[in-house]
Protein backbone atom coordinates (compact mmCIF):
# COMPACT_ATOMS: atom_id res chain seq x y z
CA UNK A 1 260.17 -15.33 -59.27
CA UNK A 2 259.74 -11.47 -58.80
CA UNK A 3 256.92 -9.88 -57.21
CA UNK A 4 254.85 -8.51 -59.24
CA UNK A 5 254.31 -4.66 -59.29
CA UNK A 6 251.71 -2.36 -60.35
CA UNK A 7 249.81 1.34 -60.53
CA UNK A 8 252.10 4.18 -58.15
CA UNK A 9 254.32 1.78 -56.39
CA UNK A 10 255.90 0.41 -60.69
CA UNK A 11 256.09 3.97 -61.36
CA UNK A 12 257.74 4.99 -58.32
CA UNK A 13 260.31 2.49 -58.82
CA UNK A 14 260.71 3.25 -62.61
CA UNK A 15 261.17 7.18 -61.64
CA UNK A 16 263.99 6.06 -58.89
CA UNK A 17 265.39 4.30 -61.59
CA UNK A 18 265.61 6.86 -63.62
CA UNK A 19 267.09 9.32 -61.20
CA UNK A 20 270.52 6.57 -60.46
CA UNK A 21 270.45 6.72 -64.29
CA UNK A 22 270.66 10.32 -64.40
CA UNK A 23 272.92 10.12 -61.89
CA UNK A 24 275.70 8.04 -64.14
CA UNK A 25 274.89 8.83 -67.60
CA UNK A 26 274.20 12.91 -67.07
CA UNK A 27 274.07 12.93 -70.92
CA UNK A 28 270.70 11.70 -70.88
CA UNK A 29 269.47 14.49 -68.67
CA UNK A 30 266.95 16.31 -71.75
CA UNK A 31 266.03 12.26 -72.72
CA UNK A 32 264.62 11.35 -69.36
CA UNK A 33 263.28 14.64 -68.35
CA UNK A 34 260.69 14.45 -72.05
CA UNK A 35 260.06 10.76 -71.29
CA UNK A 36 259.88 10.09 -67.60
CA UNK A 37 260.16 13.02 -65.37
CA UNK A 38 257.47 15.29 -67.20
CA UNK A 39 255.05 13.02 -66.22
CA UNK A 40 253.18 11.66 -63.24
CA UNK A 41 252.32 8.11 -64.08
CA UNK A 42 252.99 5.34 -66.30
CA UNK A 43 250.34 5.76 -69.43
CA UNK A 44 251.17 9.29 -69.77
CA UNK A 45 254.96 8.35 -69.99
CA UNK A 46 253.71 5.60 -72.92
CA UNK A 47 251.59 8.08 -74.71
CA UNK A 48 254.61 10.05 -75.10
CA UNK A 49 257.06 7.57 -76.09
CA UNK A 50 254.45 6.14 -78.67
CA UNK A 51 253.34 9.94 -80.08
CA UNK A 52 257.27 10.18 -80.83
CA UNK A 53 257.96 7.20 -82.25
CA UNK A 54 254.87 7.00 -84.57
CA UNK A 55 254.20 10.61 -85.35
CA UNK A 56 254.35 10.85 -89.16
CA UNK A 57 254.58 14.75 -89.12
CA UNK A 58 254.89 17.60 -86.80
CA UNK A 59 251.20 18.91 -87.15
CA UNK A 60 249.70 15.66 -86.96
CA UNK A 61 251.28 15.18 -83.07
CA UNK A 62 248.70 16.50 -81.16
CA UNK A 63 245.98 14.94 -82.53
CA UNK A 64 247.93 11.17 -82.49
CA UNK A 65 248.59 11.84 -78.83
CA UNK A 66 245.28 12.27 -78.20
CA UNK A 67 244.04 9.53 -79.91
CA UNK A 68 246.61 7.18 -77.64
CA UNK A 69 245.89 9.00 -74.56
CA UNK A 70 242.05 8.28 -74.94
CA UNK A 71 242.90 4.51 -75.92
CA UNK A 72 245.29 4.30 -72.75
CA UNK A 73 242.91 5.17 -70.38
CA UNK A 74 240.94 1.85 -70.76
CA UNK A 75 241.29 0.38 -67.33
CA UNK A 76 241.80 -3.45 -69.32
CA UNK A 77 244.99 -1.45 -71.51
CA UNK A 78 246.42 -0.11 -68.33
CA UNK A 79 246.78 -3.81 -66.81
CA UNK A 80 247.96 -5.18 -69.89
CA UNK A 81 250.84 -2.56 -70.18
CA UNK A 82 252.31 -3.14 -66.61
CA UNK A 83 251.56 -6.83 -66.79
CA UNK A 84 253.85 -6.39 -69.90
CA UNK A 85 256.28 -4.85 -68.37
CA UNK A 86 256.15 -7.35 -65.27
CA UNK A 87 256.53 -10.34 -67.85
CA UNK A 88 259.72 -8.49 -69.72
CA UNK A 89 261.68 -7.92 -66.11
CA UNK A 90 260.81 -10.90 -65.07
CA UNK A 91 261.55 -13.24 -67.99
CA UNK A 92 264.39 -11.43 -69.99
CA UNK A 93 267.59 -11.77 -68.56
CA UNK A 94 268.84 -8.96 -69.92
CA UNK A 95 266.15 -6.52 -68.43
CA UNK A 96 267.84 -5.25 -65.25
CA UNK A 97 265.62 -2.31 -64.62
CA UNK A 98 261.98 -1.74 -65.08
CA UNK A 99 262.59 1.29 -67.15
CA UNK A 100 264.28 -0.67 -69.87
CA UNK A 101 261.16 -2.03 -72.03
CA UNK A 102 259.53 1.09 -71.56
CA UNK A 103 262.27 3.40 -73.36
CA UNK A 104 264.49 1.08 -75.09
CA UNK A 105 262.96 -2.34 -75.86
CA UNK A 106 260.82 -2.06 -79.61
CA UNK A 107 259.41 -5.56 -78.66
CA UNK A 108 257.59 -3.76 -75.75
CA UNK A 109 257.02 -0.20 -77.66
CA UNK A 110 255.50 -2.23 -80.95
CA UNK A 111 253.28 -4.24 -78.19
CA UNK A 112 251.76 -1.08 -76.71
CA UNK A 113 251.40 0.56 -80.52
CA UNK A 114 249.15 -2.58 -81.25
CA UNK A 115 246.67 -2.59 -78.23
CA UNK A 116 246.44 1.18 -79.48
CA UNK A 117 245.46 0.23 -82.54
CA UNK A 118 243.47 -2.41 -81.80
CA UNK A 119 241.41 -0.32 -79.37
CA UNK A 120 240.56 1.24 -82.48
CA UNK A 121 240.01 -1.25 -85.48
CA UNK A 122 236.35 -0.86 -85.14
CA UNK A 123 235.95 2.76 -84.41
CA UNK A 124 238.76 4.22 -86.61
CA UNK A 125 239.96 1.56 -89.05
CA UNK A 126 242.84 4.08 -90.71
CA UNK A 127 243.69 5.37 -87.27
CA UNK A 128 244.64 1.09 -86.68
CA UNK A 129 245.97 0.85 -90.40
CA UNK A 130 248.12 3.57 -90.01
CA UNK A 131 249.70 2.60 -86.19
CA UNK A 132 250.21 -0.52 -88.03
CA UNK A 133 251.95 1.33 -90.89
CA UNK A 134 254.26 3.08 -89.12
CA UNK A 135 254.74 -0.03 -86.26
CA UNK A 136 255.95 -1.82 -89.58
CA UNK A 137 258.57 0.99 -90.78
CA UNK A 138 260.04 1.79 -87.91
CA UNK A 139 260.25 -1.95 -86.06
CA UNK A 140 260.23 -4.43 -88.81
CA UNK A 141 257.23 -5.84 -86.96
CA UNK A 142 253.88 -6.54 -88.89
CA UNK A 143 251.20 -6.76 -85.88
CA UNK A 144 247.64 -6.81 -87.73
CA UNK A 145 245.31 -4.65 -85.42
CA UNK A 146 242.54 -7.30 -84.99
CA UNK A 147 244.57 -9.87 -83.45
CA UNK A 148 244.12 -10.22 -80.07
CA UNK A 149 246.58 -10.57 -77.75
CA UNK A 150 246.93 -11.22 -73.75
CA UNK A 151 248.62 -9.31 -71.06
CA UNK A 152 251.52 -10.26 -69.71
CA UNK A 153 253.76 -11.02 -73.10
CA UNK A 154 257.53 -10.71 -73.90
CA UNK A 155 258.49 -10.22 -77.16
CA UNK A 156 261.99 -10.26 -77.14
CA UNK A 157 264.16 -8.92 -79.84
CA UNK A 158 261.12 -8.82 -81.84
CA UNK A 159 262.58 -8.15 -85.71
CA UNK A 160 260.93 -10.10 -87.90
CA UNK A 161 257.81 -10.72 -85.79
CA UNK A 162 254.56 -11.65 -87.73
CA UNK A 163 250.95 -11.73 -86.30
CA UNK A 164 248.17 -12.25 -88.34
CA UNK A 165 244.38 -10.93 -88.69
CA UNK A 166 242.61 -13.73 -86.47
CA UNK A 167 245.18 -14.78 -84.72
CA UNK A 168 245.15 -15.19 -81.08
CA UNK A 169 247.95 -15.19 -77.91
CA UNK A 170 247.18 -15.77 -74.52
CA UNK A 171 248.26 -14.46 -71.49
CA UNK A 172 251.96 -14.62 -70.17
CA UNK A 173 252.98 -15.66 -73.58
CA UNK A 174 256.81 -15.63 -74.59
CA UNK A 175 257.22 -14.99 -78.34
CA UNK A 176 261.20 -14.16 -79.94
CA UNK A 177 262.39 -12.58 -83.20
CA UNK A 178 261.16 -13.86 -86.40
CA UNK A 179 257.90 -15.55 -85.16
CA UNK A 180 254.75 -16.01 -87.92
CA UNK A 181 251.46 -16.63 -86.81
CA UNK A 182 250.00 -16.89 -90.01
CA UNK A 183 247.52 -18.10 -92.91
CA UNK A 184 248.24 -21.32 -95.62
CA UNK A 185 246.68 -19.36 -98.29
CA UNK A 186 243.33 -21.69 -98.43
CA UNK A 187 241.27 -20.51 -95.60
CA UNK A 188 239.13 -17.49 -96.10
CA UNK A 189 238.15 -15.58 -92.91
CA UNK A 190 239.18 -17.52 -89.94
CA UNK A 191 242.87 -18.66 -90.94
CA UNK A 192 245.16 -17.72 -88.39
CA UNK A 193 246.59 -19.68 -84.80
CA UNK A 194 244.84 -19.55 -81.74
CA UNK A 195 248.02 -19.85 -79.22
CA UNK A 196 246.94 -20.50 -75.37
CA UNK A 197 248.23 -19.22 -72.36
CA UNK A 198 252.34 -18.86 -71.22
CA UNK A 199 253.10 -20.35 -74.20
CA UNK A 200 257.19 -19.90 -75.52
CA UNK A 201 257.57 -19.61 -78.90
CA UNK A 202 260.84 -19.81 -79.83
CA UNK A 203 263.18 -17.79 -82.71
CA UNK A 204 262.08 -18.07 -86.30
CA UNK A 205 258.90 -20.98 -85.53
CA UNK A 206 256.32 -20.81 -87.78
CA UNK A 207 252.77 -21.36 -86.80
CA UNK A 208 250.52 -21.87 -89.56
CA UNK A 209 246.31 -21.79 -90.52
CA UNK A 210 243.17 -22.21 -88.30
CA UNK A 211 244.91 -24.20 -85.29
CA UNK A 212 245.47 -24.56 -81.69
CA UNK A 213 248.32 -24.34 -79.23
CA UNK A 214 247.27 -25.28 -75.67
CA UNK A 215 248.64 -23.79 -72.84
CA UNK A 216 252.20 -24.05 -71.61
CA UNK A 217 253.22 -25.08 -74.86
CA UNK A 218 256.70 -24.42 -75.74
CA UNK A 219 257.54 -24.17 -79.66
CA UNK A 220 261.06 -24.71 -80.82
CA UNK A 221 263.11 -22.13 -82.63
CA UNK A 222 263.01 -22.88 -86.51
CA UNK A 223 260.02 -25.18 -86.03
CA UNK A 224 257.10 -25.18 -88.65
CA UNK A 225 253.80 -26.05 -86.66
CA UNK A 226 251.08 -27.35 -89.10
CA UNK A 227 248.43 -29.23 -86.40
CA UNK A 228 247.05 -28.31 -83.24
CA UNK A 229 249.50 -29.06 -80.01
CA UNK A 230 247.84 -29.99 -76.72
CA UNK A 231 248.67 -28.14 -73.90
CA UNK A 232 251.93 -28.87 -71.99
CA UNK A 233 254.01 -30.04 -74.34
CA UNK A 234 257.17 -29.26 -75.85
CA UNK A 235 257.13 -29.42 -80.35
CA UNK A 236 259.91 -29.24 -82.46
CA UNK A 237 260.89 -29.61 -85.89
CA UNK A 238 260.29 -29.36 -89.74
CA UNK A 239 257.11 -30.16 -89.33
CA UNK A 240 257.04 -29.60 -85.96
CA UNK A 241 256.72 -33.21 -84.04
CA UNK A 242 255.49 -33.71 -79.98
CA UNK A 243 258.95 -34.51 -78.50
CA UNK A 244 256.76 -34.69 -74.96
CA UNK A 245 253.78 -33.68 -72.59
């Protein structure tokens, strides 16, 4: 397992990064400059790569990069992005360098849009609907800005990816492409999965209604998960079944 690393000492690494990159792939000279060298730490480098990816016009940029500046300087959003980005080089085999979720990984980008807009759901309700929006458009991930979700999370891949209005995901949480965390159509307010901490869910399972995933749970891909599953254990199947805990 990696050490973890945070605040000047994950930047200064991403920036050296950067510079061997530079180095081999001169092409991306302009690319890196506007997205890592401009800036002096981490959230600034975010708010940048979000305001780009989500501005809907060129007159509305300044104002959207404020808005995700002021959201990023929560002390609790600043953790939960380089826990993120911990998780991703630590878990995803094909994350060789800590500057790959941060420019190139949507799973990561999408993650970052949401705690943006979910910073705002009850301040500026169409600032979060339109994050959300645009999240949608350009990811093909549908991330509704209520639910709460931990630090520390890989989503890999990430097309496809569903999270509901109440839904819940711990910290250290693994989630792939084509997850739902969603309702059954008969519960009113409070109808969406409350998933526990380092939790795997796996390609394509389905987690459906009010219920509860304990910790350490790992979900198999394709798997449609109807009941609660206690923590450490490993469910599979259509529905999904306890193979062991």
């Amino acid at each position: 397992m990696n050490k973890k690393t945070y605040g000047n000492d994950l930047w200064d690494i991403i920036t050296k990064e950067a510079e061997r990159l530079k180095s081999s792939d001169p092409e991306l000279e302009d690319f890196l400059e506007k997205n890592i060298f401009s800036f002096d730490n981490l959230f600034d480098s975010v708010t940048d790569v979000l305001t780009n990816k989500l501005s809907d016009k060129e007159d509305s940029v300044s104002s959207l990069r404020e808005l995700i500046s002021k959201a990023l300087s929560s002390k609790i959003i600043q953790l939960s992005i380089e826990e993120d980005i911990n998780s991703v080089f630590e878990k995803d085999p094909a994350c060789r360098y800590y500057y790959q979720p941060l420019l190139f990984f949507k799973g990561f980008q999408a993650l970052q849009a949401h705690r943006v807009a979910n910073y705002y759901w009850k301040k500026k309700i169409g600032t979060s609907l339109f994050i959300q929006s645009k999240v949608s458009e350009l990811f093909n991930i549908d991330i509704h800005p209520a639910a709460k979700i931990g630090k520390g999370i890989m989503i890999d891949h990430a097309s496809g990816l569903v999270i509901g209005e109440t839904a819940e995901v711990g910290d250290d949480c693994s989630i792939f492409h084509g997850v739902s965390l969603g309702g059954i159509g008969s519960e009113v307010y409070d109808r969406h999965p409350k998933v526990g901490k380092n939790v795997l869910l796996a390609a394509n399972s389905t987690i459906l209604g009010n219920i509860k995933i304990g910790d350490n749970v790992k979900i198999g891909a394709g798997s449609v998960v109807i009941n609660d599953i206690p923590e450490n254990s490993t469910a599979v199947g259509v529905p999904a079944r306890i193979l062991k805990e």
